[in-house]
N, C-alpha and C. Protein backbone atom coordinates (compact mmCIF):
# COMPACT_ATOMS: atom_id res chain seq x y z
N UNK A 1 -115.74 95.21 76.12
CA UNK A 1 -116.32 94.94 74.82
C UNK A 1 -117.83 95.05 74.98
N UNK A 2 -118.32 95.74 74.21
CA UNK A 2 -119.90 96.07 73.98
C UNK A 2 -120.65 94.63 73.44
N UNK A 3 -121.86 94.66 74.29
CA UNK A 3 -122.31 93.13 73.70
C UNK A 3 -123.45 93.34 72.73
N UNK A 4 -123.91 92.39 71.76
CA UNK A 4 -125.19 93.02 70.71
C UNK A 4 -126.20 91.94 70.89
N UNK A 5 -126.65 92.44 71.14
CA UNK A 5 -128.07 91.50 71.52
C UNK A 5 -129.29 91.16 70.14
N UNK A 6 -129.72 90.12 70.37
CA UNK A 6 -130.73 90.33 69.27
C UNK A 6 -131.75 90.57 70.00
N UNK A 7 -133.32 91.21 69.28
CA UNK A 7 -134.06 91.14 70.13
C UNK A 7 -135.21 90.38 69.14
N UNK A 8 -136.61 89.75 69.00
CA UNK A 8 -136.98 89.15 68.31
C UNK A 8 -137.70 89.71 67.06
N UNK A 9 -138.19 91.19 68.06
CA UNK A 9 -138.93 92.07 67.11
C UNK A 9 -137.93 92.15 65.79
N UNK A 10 -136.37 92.46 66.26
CA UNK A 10 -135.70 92.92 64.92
C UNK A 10 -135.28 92.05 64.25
N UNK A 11 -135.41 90.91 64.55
CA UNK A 11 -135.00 90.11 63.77
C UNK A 11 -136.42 89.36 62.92
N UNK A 12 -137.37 89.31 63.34
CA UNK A 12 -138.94 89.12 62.41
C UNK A 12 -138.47 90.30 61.67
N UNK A 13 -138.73 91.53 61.91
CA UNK A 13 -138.80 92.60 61.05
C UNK A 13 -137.60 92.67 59.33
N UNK A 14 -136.39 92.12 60.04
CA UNK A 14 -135.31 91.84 58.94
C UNK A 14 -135.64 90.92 58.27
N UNK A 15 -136.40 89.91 58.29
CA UNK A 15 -136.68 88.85 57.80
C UNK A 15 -137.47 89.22 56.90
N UNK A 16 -138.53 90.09 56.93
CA UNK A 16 -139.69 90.18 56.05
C UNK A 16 -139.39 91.57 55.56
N UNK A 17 -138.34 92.64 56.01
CA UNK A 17 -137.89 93.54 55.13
C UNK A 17 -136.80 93.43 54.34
N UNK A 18 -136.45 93.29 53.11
CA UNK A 18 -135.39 92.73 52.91
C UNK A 18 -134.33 93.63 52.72
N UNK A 19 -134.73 94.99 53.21
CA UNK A 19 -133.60 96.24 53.34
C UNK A 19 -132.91 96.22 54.42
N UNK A 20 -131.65 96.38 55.08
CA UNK A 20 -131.11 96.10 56.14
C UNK A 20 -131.74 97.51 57.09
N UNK A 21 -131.69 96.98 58.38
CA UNK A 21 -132.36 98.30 59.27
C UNK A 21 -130.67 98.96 59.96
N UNK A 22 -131.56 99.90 60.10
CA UNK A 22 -130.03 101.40 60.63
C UNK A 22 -129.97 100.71 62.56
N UNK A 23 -128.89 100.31 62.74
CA UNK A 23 -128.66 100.18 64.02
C UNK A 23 -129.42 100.94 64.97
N UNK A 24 -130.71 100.77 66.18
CA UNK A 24 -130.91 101.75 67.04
C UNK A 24 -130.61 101.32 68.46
N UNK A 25 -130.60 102.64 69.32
CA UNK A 25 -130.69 102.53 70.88
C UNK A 25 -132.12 102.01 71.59
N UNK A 26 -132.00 100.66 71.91
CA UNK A 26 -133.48 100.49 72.81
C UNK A 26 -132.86 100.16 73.62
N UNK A 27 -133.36 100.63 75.02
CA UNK A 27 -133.23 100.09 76.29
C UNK A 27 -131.84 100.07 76.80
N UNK A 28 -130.58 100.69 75.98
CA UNK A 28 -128.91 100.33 76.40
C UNK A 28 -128.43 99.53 75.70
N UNK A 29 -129.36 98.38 74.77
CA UNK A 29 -128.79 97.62 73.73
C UNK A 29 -128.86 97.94 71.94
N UNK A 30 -128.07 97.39 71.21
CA UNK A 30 -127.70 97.99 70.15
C UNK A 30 -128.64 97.01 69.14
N UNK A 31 -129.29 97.12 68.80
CA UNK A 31 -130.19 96.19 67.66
C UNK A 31 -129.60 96.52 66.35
N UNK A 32 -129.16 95.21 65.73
CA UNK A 32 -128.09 95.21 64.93
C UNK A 32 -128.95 93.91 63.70
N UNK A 33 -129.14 94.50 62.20
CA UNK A 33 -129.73 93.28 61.55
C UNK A 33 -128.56 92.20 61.08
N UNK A 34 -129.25 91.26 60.70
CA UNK A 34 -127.96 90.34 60.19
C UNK A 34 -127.29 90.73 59.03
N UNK A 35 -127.65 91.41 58.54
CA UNK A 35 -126.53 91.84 57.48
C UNK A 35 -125.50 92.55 57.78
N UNK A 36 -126.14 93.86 59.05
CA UNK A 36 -125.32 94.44 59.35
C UNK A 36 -124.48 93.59 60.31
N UNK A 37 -124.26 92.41 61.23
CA UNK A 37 -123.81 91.71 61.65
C UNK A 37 -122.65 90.74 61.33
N UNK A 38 -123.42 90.61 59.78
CA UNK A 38 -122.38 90.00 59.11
C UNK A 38 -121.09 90.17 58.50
N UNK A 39 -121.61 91.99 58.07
CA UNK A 39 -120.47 92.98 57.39
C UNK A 39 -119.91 93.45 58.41
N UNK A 40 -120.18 92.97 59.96
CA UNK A 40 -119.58 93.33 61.36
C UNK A 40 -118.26 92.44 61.72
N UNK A 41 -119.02 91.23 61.46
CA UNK A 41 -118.29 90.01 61.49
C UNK A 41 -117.06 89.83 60.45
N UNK A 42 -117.41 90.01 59.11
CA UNK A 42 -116.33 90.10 57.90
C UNK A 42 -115.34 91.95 58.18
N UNK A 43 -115.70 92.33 58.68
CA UNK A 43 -114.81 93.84 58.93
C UNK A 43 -114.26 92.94 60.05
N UNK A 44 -114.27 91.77 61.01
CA UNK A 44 -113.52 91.79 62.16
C UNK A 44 -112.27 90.35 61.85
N UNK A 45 -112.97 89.82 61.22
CA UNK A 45 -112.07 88.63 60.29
C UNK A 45 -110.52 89.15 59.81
N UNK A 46 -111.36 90.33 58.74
CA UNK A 46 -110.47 91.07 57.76
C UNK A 46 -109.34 91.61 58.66
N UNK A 47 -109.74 92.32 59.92
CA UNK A 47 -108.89 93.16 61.00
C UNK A 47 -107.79 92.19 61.21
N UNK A 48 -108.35 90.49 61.97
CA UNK A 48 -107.63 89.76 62.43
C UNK A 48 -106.47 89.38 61.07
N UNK A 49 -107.00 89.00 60.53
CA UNK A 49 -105.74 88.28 59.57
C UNK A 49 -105.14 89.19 59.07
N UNK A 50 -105.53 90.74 59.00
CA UNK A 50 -104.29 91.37 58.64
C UNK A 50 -103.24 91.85 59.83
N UNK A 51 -103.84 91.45 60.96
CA UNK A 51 -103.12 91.66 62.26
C UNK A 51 -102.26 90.53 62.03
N UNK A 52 -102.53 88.74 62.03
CA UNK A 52 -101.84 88.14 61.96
C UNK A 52 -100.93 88.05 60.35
N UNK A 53 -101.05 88.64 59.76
CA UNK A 53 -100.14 88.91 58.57
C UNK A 53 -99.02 89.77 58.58
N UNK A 54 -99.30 90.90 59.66
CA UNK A 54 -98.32 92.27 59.86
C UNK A 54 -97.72 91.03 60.65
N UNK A 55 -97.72 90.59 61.90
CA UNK A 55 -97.07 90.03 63.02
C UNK A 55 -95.93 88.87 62.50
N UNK A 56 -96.90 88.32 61.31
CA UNK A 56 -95.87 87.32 60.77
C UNK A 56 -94.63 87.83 59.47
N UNK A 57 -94.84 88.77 58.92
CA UNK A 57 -94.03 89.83 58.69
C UNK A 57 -93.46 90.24 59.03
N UNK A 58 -93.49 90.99 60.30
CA UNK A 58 -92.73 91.16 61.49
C UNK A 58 -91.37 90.68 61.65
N UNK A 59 -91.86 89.03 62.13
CA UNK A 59 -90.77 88.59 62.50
C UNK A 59 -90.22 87.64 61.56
N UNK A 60 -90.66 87.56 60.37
CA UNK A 60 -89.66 87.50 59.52
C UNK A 60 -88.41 88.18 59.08
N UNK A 61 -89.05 89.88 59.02
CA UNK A 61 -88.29 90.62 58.97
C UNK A 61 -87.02 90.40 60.18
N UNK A 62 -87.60 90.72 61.53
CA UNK A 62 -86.46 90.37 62.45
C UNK A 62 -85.60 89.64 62.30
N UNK A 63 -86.00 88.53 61.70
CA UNK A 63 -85.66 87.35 61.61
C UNK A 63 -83.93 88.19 60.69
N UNK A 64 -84.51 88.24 59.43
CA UNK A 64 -83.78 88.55 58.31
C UNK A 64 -82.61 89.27 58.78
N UNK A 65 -82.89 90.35 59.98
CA UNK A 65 -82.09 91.54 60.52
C UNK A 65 -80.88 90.91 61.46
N UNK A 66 -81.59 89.62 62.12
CA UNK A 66 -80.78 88.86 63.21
C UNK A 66 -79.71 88.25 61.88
N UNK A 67 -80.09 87.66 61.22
CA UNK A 67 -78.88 86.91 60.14
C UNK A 67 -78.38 88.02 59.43
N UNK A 68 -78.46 89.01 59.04
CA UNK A 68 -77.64 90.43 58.64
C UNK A 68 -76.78 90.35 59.42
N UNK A 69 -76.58 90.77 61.24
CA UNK A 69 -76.14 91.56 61.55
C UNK A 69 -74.89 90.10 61.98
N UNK A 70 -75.69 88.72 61.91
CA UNK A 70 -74.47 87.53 62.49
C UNK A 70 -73.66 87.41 60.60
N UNK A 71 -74.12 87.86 59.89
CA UNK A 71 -73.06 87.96 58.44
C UNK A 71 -72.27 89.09 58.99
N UNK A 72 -72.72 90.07 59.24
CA UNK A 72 -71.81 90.98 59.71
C UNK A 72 -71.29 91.02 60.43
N UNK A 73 -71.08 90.80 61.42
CA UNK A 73 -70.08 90.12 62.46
C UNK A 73 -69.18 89.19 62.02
N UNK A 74 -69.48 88.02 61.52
CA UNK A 74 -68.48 87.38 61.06
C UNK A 74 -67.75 87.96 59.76
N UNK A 75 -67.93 88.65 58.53
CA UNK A 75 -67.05 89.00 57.36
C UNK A 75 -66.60 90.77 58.54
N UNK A 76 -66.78 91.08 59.43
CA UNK A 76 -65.76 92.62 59.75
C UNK A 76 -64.05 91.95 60.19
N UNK A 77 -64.27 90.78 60.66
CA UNK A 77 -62.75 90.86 60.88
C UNK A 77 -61.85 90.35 59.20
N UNK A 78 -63.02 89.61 58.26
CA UNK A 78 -62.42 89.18 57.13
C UNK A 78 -62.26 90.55 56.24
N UNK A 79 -63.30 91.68 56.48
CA UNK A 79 -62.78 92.63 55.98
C UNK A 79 -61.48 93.50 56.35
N UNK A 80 -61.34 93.60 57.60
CA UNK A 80 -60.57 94.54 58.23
C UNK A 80 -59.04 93.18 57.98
N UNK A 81 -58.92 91.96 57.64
CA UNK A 81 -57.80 91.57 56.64
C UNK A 81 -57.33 91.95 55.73
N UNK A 82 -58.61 91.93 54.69
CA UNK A 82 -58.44 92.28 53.46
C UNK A 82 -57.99 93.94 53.55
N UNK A 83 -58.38 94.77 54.25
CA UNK A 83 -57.75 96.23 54.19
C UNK A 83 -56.14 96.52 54.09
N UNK A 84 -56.20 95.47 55.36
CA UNK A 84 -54.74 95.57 55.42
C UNK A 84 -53.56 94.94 54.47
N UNK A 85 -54.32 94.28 53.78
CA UNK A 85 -53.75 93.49 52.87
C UNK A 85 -53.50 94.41 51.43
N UNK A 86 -54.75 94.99 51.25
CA UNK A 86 -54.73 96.01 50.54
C UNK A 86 -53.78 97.35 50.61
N UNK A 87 -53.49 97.90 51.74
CA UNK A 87 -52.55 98.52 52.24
C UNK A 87 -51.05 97.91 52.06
N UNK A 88 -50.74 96.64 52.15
CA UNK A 88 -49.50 96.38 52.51
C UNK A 88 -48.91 96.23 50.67
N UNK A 89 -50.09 96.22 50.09
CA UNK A 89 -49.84 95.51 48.45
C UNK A 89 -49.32 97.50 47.91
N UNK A 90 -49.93 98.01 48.04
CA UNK A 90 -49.64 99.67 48.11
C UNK A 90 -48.64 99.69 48.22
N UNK A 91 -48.48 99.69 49.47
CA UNK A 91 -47.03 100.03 49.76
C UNK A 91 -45.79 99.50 49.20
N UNK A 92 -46.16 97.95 48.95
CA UNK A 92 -45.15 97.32 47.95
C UNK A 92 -44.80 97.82 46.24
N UNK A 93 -46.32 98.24 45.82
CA UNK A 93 -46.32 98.32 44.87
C UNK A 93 -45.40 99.67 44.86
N UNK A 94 -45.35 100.61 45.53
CA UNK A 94 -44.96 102.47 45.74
C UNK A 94 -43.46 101.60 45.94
N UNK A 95 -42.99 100.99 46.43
CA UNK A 95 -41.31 100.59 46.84
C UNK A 95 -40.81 99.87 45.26
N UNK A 96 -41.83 99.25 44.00
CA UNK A 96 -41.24 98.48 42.98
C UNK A 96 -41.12 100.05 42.39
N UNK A 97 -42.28 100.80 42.40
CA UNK A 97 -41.92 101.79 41.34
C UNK A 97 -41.18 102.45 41.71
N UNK A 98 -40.52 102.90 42.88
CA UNK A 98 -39.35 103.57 42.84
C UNK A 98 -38.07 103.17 42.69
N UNK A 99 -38.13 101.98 42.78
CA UNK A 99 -36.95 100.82 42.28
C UNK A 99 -36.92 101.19 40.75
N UNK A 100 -38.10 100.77 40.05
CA UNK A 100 -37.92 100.98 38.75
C UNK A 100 -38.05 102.17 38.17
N UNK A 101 -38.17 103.32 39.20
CA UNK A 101 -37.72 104.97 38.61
C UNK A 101 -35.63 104.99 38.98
N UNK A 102 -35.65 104.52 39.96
CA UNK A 102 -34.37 104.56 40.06
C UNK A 102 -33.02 103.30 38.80
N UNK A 103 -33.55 102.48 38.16
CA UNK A 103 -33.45 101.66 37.47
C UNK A 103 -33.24 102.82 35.97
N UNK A 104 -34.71 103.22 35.95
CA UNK A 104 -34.97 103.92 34.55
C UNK A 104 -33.82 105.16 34.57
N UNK A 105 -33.57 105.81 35.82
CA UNK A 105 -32.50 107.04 35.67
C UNK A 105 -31.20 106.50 35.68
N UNK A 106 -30.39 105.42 36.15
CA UNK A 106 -29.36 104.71 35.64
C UNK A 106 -29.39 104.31 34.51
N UNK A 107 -30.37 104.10 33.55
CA UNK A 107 -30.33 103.45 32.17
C UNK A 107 -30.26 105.18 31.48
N UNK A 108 -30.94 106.11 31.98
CA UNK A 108 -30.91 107.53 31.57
C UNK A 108 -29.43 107.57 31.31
N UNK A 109 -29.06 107.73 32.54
CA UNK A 109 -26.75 107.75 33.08
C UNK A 109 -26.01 107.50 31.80
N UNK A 110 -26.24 106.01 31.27
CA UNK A 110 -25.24 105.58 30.47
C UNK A 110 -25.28 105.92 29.26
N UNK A 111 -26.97 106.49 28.85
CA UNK A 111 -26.49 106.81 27.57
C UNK A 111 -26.23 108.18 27.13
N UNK A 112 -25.79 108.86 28.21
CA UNK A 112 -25.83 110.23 27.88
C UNK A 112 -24.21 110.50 27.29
């Protein structure tokens, strides 16, 4: 991490200019006014809490995905009942109607 130094000159000078000064190179250090420091500081705030906002998002979401997948686990065997149940009602139902096609062609029989 780069460190910012103040130095005194730039900071008298910001004081009595009330325009913010353009960041320069003296000596390897970065002379930085307080304004620009400040809109340094509020750009690094802003970074953090939307870092800690994604993260807590995150694992909410996870969160949400872990109880999905334990609902799903528990209703696959209540589904894979109900299929079969569904299946077996089919099949009953296909054995009445041919009962009652065979019913309807004996009632055909007698009155012919």
């Amino acid at each position: 991490m780069s460190q910012f130094t103040w130095e005194s000159e730039s900071v008298a000078n910001a004081e009595a200019e009330p325009q913010a000064m353009e960041p320069e190179m003296q000596g390897g250090t970065l002379a930085l006014s307080r304004d620009d420091f400040s809109a340094l500081e509020e750009r690094i705030v802003r970074a953090v809490n939307l870092v800690k906002r994604e993260r807590a998002a995150h694992a909410a979401a996870e969160e949400r995905a872990g109880q999905a997948e334990l609902q799903l686990r528990q209703q696959s065997p209540l589904v894979e009942n109900l299929q079969k149940e569904v299946n077996s009602l089919r099949a009953e139902r296909d054995q009445v109607r041919q009962r009652v096609d065979r019913l309807l062609a004996q009632l055909d029989a007698l009155e012919v």
